[in-house]
C-alpha atoms as a PDB file:
ATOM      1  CA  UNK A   1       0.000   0.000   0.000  1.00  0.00           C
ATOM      2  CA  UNK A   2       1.455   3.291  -1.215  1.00  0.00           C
ATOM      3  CA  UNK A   3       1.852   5.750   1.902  1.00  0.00           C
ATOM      4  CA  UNK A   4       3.983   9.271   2.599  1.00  0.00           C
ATOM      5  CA  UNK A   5       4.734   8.434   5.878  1.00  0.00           C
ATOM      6  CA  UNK A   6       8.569   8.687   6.049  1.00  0.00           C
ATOM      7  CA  UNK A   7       8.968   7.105  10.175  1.00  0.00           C
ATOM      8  CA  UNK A   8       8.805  10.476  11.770  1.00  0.00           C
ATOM      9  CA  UNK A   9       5.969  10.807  13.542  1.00  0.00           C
ATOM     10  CA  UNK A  10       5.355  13.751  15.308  1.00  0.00           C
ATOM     11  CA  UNK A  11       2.139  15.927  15.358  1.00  0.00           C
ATOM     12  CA  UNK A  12       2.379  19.232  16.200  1.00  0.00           C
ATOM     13  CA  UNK A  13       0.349  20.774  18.353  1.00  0.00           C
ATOM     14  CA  UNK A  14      -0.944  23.820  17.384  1.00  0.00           C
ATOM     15  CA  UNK A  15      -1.849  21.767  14.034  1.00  0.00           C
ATOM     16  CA  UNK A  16      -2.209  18.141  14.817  1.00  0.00           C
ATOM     17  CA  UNK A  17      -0.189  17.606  11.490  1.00  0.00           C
ATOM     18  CA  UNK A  18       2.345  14.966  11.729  1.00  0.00           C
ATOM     19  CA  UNK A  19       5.985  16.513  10.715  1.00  0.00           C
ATOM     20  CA  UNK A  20       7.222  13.548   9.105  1.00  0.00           C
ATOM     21  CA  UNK A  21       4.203  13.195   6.412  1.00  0.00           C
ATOM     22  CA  UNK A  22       2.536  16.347   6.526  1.00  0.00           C
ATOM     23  CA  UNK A  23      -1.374  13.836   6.724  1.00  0.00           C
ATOM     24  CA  UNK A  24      -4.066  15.485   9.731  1.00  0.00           C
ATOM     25  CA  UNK A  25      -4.516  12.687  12.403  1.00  0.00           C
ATOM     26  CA  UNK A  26      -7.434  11.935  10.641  1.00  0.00           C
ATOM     27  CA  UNK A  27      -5.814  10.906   7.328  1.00  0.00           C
ATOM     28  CA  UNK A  28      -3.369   8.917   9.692  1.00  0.00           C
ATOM     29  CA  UNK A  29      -6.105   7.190  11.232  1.00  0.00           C
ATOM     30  CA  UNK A  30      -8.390   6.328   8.503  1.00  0.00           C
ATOM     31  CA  UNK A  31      -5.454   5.480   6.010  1.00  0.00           C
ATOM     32  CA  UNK A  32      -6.058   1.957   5.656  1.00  0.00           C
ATOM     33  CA  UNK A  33      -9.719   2.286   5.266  1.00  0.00           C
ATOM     34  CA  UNK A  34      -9.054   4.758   2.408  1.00  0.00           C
ATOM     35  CA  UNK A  35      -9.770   3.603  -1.307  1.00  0.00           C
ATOM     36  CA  UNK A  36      -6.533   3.839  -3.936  1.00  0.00           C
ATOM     37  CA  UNK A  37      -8.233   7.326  -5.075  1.00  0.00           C
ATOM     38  CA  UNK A  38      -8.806   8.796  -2.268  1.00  0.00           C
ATOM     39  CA  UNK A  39      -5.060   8.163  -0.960  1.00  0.00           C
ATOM     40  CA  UNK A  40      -3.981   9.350  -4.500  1.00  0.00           C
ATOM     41  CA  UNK A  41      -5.818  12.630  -3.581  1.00  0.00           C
ATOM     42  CA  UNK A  42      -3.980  13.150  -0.079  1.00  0.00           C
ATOM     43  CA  UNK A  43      -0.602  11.938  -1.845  1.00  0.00           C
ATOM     44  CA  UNK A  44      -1.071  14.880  -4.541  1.00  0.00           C
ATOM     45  CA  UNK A  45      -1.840  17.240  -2.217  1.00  0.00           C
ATOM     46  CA  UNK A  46       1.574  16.096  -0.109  1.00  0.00           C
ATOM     47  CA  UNK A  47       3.659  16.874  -3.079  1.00  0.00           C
ATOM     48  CA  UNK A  48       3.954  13.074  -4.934  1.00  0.00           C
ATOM     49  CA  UNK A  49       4.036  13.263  -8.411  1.00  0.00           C
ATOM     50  CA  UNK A  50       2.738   9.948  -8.729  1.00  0.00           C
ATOM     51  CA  UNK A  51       2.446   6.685  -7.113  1.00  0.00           C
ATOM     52  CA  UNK A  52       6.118   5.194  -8.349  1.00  0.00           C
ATOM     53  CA  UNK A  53       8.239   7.746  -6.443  1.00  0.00           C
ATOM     54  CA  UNK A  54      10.430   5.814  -4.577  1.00  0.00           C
ATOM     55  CA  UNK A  55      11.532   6.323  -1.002  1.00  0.00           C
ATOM     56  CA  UNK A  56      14.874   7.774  -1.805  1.00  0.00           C
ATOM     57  CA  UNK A  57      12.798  10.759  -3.554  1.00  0.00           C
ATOM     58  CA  UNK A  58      10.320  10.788  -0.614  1.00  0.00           C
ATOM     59  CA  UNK A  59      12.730  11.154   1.647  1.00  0.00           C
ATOM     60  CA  UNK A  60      14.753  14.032  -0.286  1.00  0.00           C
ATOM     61  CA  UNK A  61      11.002  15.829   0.193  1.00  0.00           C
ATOM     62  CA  UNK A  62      11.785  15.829   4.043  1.00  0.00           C
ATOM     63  CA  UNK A  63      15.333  16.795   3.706  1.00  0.00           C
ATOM     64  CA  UNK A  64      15.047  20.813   4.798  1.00  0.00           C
ATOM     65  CA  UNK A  65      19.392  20.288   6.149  1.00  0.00           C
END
């Protein structure tokens, strides 16, 4: 199953937005329930070009050093 989450998982408070994968606690939470579409919306919204990225690029997204 295609996800952004990158294993940093912190929400922030002030947004309840997880730092690692930029989803709401809601998208974390429902993820799995999710049909391929509507995770294709979230990914697009996250910055994923498309579903093939691999996690080297992913990662590279998070890289801000």
């Amino acid at each position: 199953m295609i996800t952004p989450c990158v294993a940093i998982c912190q929400l922030t408070q002030a947004t309840n937005i997880c730092k690692g994968c930029g989803r709401t606690r809601e998208e974390i939470d429902k993820w799995e329930t999710y049909t391929y579409y509507e995770r294709m919306i979230v990914m697009r919204r996250l910055g994923y070009a498309n579903e093939r990225m691999g996690r080297a690029e992913r990662m590279r997204r998070y890289d801000h050093g």
